[in-house]
N, C-alpha and C. Protein backbone atom coordinates (compact mmCIF):
# COMPACT_ATOMS: atom_id res chain seq x y z
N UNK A 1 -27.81 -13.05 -1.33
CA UNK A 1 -26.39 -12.84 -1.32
C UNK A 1 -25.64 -14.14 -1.67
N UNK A 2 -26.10 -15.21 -1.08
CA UNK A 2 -25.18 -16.81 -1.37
C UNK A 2 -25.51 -17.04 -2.90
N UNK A 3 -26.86 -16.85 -3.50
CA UNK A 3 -27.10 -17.21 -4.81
C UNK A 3 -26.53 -16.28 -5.68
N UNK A 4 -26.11 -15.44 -5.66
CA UNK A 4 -25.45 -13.92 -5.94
C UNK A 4 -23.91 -14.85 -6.24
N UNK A 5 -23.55 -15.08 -4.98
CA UNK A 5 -22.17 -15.34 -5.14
C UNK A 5 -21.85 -16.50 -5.77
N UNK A 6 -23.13 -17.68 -5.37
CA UNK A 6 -22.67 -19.35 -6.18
C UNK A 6 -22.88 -18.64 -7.94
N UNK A 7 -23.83 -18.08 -8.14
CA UNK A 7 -23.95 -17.53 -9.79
C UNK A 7 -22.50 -17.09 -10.44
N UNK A 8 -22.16 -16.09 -9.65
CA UNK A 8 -20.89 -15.26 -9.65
C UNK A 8 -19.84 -16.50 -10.00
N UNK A 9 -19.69 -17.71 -9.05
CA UNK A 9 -18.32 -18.37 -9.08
C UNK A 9 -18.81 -20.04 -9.72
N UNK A 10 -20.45 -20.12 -9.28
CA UNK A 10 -19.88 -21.60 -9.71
C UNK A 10 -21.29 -22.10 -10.54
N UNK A 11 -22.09 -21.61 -10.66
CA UNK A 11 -23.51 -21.19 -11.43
C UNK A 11 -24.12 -20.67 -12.42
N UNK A 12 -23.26 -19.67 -13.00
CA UNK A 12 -23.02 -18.88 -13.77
C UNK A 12 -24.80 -18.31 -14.22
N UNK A 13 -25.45 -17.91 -12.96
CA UNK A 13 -26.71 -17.49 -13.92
C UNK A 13 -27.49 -18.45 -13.01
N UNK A 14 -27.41 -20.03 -12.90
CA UNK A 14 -28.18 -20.76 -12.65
C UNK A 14 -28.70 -21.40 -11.30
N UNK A 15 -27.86 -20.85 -10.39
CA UNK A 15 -27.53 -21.01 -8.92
C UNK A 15 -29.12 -21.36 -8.32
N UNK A 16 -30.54 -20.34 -8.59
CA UNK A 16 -31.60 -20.45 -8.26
C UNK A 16 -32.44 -21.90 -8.61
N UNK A 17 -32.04 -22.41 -9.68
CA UNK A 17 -32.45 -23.34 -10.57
C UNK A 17 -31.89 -24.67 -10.06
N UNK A 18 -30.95 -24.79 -9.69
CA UNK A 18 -30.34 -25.91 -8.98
C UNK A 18 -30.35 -26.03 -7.52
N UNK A 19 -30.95 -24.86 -6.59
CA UNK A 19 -31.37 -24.94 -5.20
C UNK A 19 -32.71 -24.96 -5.59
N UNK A 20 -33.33 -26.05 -5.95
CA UNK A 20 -34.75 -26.23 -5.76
C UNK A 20 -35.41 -26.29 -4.64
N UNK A 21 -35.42 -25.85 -3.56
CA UNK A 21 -35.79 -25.41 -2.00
C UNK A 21 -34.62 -24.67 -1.12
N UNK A 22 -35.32 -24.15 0.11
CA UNK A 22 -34.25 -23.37 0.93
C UNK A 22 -33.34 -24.98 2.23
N UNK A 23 -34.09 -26.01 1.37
CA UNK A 23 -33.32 -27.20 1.86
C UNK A 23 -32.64 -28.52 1.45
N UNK A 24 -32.10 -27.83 0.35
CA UNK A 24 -31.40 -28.29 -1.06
C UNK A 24 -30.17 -28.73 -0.45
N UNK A 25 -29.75 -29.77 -0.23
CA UNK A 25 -28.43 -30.49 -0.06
C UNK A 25 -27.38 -29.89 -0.97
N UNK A 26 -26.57 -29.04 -0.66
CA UNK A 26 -25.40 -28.91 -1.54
C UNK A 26 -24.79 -29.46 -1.69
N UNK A 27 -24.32 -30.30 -1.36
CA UNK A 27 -23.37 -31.94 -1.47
C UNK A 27 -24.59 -32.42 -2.47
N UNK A 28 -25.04 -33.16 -2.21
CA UNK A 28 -26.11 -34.06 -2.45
C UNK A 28 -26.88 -33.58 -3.86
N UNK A 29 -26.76 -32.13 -4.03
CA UNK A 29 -27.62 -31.81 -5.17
C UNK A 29 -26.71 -31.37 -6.29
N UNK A 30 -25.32 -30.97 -5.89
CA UNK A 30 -24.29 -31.06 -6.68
C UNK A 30 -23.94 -29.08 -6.91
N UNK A 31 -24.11 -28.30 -5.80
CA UNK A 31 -24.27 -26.89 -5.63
C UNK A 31 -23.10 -26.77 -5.24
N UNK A 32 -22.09 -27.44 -4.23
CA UNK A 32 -20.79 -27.55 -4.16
C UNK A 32 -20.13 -28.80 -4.07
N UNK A 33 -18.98 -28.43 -4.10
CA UNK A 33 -17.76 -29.30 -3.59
C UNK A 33 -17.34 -29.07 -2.17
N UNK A 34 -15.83 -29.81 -2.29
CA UNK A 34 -15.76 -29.45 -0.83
C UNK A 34 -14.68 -28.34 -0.99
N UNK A 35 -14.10 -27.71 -1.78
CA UNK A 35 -13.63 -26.68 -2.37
C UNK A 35 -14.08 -25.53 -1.97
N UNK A 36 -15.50 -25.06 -2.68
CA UNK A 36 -16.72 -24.42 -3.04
C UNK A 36 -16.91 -24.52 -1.43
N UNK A 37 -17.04 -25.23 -0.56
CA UNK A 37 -17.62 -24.89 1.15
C UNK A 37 -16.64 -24.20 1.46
N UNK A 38 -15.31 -24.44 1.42
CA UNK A 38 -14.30 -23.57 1.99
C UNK A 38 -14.20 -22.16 1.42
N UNK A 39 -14.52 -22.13 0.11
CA UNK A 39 -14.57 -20.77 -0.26
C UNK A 39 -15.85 -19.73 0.07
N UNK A 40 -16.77 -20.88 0.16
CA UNK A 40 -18.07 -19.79 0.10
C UNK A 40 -18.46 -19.11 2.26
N UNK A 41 -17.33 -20.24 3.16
CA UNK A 41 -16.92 -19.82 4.48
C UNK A 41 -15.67 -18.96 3.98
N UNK A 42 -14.86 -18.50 3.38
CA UNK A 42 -14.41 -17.36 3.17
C UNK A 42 -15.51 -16.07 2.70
N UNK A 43 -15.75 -16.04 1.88
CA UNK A 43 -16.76 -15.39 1.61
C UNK A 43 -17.80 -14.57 2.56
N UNK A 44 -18.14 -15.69 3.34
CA UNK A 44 -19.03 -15.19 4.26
C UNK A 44 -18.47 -14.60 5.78
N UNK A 45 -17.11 -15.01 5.59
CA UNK A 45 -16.46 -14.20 6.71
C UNK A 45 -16.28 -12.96 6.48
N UNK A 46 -15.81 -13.05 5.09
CA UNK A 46 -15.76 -11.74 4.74
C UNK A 46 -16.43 -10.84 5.07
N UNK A 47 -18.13 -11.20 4.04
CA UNK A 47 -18.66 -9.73 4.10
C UNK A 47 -19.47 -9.87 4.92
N UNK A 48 -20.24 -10.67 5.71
CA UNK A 48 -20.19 -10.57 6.99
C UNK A 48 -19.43 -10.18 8.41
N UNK A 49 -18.46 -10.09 8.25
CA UNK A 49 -17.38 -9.75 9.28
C UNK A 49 -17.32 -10.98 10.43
N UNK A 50 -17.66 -12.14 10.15
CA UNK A 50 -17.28 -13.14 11.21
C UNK A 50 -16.31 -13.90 11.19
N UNK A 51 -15.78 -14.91 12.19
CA UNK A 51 -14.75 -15.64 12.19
C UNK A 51 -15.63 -16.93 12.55
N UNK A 52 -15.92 -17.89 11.24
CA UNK A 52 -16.29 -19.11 11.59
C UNK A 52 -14.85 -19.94 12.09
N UNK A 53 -15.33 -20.85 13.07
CA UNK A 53 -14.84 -21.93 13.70
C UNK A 53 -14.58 -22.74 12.74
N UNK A 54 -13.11 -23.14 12.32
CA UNK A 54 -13.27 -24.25 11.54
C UNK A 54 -13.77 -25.54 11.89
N UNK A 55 -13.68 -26.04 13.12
CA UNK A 55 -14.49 -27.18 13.83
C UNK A 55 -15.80 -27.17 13.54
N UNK A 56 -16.49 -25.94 13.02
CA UNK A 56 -18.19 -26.17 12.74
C UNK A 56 -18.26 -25.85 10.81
N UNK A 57 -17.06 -26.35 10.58
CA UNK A 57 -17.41 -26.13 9.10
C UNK A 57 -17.66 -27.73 8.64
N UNK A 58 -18.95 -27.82 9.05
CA UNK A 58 -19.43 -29.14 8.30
C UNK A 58 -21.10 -29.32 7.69
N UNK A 59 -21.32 -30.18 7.00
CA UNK A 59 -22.52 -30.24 6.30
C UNK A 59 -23.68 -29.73 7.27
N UNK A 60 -23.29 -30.47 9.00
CA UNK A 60 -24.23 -29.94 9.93
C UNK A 60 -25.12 -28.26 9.60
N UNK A 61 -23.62 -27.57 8.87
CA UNK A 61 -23.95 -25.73 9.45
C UNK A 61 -24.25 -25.13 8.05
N UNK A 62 -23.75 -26.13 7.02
CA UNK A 62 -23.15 -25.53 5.94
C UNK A 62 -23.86 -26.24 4.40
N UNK A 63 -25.00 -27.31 4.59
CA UNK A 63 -25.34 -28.06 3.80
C UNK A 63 -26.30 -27.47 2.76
N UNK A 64 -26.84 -26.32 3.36
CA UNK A 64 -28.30 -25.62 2.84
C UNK A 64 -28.37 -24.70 3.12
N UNK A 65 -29.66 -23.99 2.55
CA UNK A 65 -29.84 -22.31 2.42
C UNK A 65 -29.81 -22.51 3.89
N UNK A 66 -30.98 -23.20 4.20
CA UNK A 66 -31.59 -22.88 5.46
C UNK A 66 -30.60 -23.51 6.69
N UNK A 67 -29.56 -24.46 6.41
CA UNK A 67 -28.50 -24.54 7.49
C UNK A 67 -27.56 -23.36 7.59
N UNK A 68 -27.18 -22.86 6.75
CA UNK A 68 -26.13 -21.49 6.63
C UNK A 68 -26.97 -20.47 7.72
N UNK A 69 -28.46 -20.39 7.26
CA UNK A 69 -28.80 -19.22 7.39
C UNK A 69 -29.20 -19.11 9.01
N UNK A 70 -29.49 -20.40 9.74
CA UNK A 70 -29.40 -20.88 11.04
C UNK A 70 -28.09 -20.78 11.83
N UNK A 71 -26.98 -21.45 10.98
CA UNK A 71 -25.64 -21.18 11.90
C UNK A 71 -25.57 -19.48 11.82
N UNK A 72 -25.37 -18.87 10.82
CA UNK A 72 -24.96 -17.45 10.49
C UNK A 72 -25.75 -16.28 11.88
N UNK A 73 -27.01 -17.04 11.71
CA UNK A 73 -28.01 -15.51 12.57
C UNK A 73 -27.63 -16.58 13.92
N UNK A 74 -27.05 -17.44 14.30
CA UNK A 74 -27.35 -17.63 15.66
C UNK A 74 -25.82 -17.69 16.11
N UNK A 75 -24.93 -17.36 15.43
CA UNK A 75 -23.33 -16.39 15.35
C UNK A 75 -23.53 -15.47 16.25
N UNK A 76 -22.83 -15.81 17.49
CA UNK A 76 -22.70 -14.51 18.36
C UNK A 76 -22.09 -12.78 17.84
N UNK A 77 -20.96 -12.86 17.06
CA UNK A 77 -20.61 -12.37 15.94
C UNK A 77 -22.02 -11.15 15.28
N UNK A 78 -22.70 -12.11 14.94
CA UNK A 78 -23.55 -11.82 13.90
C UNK A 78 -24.83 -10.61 14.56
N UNK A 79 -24.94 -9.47 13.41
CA UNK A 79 -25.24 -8.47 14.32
C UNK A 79 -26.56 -7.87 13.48
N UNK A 80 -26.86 -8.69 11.94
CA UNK A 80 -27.74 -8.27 11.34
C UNK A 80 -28.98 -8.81 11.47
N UNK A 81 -30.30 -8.79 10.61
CA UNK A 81 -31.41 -9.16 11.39
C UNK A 81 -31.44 -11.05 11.39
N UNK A 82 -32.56 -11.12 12.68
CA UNK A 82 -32.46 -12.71 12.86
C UNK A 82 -33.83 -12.74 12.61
């Protein structure tokens, strides 16, 4: 779904190719901005149905596949599989 959407907005196609692991620095590897974090926490409020904390919108939750996918399933909120 995230590579779906970085393709969609900021990848065009190539989103898989530039997360060379599920622990790919998006800062660091050049997958976003700090733009691109705020939008892609819209996004995921969305179609997820949660309300992230803006206080936890930082590289801590938000840097990698595998940080997203840690904050997201351990979202009280969050109701799909963990």
């Amino acid at each position: 779904m995230i590579v779906d959407w970085l393709d969609d907005n900021y990848h065009f196609g190539e989103a898989a190719q530039v997360i060379k692991t599920d622990d790919t620095s998006f800062l660091q590897g050049g997958v976003l901005d700090s733009l691109g974090f705020v939008q892609l926490v819209l996004f995921l409020e969305k179609t997820l149905k949660l309300k992230i904390n803006r206080k936890e919108l930082s590289p801590k939750n938000f840097d990698s596949m595998n940080k997203i996918l840690a904050y997201i399933t351990s979202h009280p909120a969050y109701t799909g599989p963990r």
